[in-house]
C-alpha atoms as a PDB file:
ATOM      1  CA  UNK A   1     -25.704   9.403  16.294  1.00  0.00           C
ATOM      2  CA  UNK A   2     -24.119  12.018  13.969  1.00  0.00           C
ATOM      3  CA  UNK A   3     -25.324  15.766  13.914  1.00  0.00           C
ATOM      4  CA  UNK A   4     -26.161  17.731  11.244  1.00  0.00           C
ATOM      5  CA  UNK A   5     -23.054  19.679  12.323  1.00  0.00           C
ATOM      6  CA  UNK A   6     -20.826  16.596  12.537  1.00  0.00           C
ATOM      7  CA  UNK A   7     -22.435  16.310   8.308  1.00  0.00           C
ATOM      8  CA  UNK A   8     -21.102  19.786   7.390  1.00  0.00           C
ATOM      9  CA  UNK A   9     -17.349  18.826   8.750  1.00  0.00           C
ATOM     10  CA  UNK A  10     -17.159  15.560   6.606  1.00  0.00           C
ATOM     11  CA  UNK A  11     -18.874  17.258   3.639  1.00  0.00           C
ATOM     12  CA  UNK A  12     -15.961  20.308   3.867  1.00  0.00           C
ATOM     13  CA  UNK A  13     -13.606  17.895   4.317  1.00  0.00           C
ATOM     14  CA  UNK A  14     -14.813  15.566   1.370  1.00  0.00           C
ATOM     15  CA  UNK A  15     -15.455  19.300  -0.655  1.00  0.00           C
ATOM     16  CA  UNK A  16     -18.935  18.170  -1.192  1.00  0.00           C
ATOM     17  CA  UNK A  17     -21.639  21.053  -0.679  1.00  0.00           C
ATOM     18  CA  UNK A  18     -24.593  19.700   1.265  1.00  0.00           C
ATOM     19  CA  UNK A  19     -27.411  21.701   1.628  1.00  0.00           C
ATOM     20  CA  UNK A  20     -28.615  22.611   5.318  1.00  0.00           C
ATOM     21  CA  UNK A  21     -32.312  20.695   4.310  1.00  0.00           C
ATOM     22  CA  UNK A  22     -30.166  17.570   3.407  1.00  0.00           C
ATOM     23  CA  UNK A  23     -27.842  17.471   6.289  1.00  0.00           C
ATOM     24  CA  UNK A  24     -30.699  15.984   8.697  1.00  0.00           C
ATOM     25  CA  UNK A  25     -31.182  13.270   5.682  1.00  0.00           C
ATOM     26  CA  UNK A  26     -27.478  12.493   5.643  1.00  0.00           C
ATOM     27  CA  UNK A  27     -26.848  12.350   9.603  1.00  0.00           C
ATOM     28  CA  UNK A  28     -29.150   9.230   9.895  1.00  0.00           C
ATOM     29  CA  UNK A  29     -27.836   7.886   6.980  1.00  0.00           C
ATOM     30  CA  UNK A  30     -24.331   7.552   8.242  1.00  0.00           C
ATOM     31  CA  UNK A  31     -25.602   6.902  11.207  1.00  0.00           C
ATOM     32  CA  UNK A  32     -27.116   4.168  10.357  1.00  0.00           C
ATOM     33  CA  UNK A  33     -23.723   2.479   8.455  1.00  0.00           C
ATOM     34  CA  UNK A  34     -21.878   3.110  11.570  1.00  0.00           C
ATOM     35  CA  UNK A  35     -24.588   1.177  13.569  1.00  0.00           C
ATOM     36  CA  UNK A  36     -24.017  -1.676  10.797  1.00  0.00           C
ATOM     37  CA  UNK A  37     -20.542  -1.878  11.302  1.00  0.00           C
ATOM     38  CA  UNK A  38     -20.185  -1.631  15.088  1.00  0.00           C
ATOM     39  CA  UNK A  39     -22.612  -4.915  14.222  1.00  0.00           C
ATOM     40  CA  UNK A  40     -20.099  -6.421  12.268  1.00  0.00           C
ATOM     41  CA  UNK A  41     -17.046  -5.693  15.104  1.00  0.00           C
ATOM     42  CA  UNK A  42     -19.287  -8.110  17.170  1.00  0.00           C
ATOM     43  CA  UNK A  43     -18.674 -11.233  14.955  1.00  0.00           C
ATOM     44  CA  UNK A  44     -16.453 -13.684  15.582  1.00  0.00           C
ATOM     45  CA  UNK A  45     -13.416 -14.011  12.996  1.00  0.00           C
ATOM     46  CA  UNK A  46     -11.189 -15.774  15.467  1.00  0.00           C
ATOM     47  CA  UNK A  47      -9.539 -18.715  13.817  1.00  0.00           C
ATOM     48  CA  UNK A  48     -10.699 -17.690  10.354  1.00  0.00           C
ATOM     49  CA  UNK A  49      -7.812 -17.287   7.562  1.00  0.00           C
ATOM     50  CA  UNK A  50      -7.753 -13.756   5.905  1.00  0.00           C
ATOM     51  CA  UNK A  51      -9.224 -13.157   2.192  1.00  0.00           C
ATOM     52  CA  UNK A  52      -7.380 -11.560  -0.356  1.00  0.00           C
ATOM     53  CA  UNK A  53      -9.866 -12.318  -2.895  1.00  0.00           C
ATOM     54  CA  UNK A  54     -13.649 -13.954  -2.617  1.00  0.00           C
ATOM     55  CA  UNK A  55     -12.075 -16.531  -5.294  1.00  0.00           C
ATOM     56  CA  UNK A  56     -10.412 -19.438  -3.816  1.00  0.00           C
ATOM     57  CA  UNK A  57      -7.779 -19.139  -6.055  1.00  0.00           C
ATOM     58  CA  UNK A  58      -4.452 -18.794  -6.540  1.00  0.00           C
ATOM     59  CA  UNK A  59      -2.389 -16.250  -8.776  1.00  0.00           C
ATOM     60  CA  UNK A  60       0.677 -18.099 -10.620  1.00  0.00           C
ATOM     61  CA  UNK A  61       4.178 -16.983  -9.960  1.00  0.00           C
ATOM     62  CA  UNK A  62       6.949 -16.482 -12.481  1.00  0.00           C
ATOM     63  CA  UNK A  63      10.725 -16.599 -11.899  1.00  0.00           C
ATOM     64  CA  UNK A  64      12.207 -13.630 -10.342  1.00  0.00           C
ATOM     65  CA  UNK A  65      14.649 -13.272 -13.036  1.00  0.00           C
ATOM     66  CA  UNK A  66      16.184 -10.161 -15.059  1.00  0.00           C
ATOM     67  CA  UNK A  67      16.133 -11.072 -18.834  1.00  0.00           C
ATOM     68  CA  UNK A  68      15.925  -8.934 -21.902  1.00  0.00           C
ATOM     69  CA  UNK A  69      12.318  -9.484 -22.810  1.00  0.00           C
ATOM     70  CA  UNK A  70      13.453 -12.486 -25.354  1.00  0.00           C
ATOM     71  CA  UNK A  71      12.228 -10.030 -28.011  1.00  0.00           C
ATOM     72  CA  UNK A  72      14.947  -7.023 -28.757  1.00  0.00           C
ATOM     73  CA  UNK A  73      13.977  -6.982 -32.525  1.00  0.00           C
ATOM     74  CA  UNK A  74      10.586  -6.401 -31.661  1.00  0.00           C
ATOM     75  CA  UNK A  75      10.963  -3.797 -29.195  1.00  0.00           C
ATOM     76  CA  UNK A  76      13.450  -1.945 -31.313  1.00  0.00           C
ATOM     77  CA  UNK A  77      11.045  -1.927 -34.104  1.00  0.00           C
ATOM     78  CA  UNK A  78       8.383   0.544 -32.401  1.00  0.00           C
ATOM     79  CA  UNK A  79      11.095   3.109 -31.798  1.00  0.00           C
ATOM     80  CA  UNK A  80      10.563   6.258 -34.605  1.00  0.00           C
ATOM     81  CA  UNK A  81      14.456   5.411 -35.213  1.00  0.00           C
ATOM     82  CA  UNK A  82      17.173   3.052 -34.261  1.00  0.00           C
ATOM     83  CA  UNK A  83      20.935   2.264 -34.363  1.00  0.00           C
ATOM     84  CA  UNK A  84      22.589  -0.699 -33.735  1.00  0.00           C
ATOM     85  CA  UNK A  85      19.465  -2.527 -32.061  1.00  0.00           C
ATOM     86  CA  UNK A  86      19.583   0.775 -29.640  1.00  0.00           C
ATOM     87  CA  UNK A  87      16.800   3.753 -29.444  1.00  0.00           C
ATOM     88  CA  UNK A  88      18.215   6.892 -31.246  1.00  0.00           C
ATOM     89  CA  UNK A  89      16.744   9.807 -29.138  1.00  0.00           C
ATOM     90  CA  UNK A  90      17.521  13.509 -29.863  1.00  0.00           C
ATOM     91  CA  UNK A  91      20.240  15.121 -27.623  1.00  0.00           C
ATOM     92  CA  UNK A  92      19.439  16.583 -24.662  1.00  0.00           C
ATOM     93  CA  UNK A  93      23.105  18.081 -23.423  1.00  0.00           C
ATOM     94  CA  UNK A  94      26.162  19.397 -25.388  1.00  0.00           C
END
């Protein structure tokens, strides 16, 4: 079980200010998560695939392919100013 002093370490750490009258509060309440998941070390998971997602689902895949977007005219159009289908930015070295 966690002690009120164990509270003012994780609190300094976290750079939350706990008052002394709450530390007692907060000591059993961590406490009592830590009991709940030494509970859950106890079950079983042997054999059981690992989630990525609580959705049985799977994301689609694209080609792994470099392209130019399919769509310079409309890229080039959001630019302030362009030359030659290119971005015209301001100089930066002489």
């Amino acid at each position: 079980m966690l002690e009120s002093k164990d509270v003012a370490k994780i609190a300094r750490l976290a750079r939350i200010e706990v008052s002394d009258a709450d530390r007692a509060h907060y000591a059993k309440e961590i406490s009592g998560i830590l009991k709940w998941i030494e509970q859950l070390n106890e079950v079983n998971t042997e054999g059981v695939p690992q989630m990525v997602s609580v959705a049985d689902m799977r994301l689609p895949w694209r080609k792994d392919a470099v392209t130019d977007g399919g769509q310079p005219e409309a890229i080039v159009k959001n630019a302030p100013q362009s030359d030659y289908g290119c971005f015209v930015v301001p100089k930066v070295m002489e």
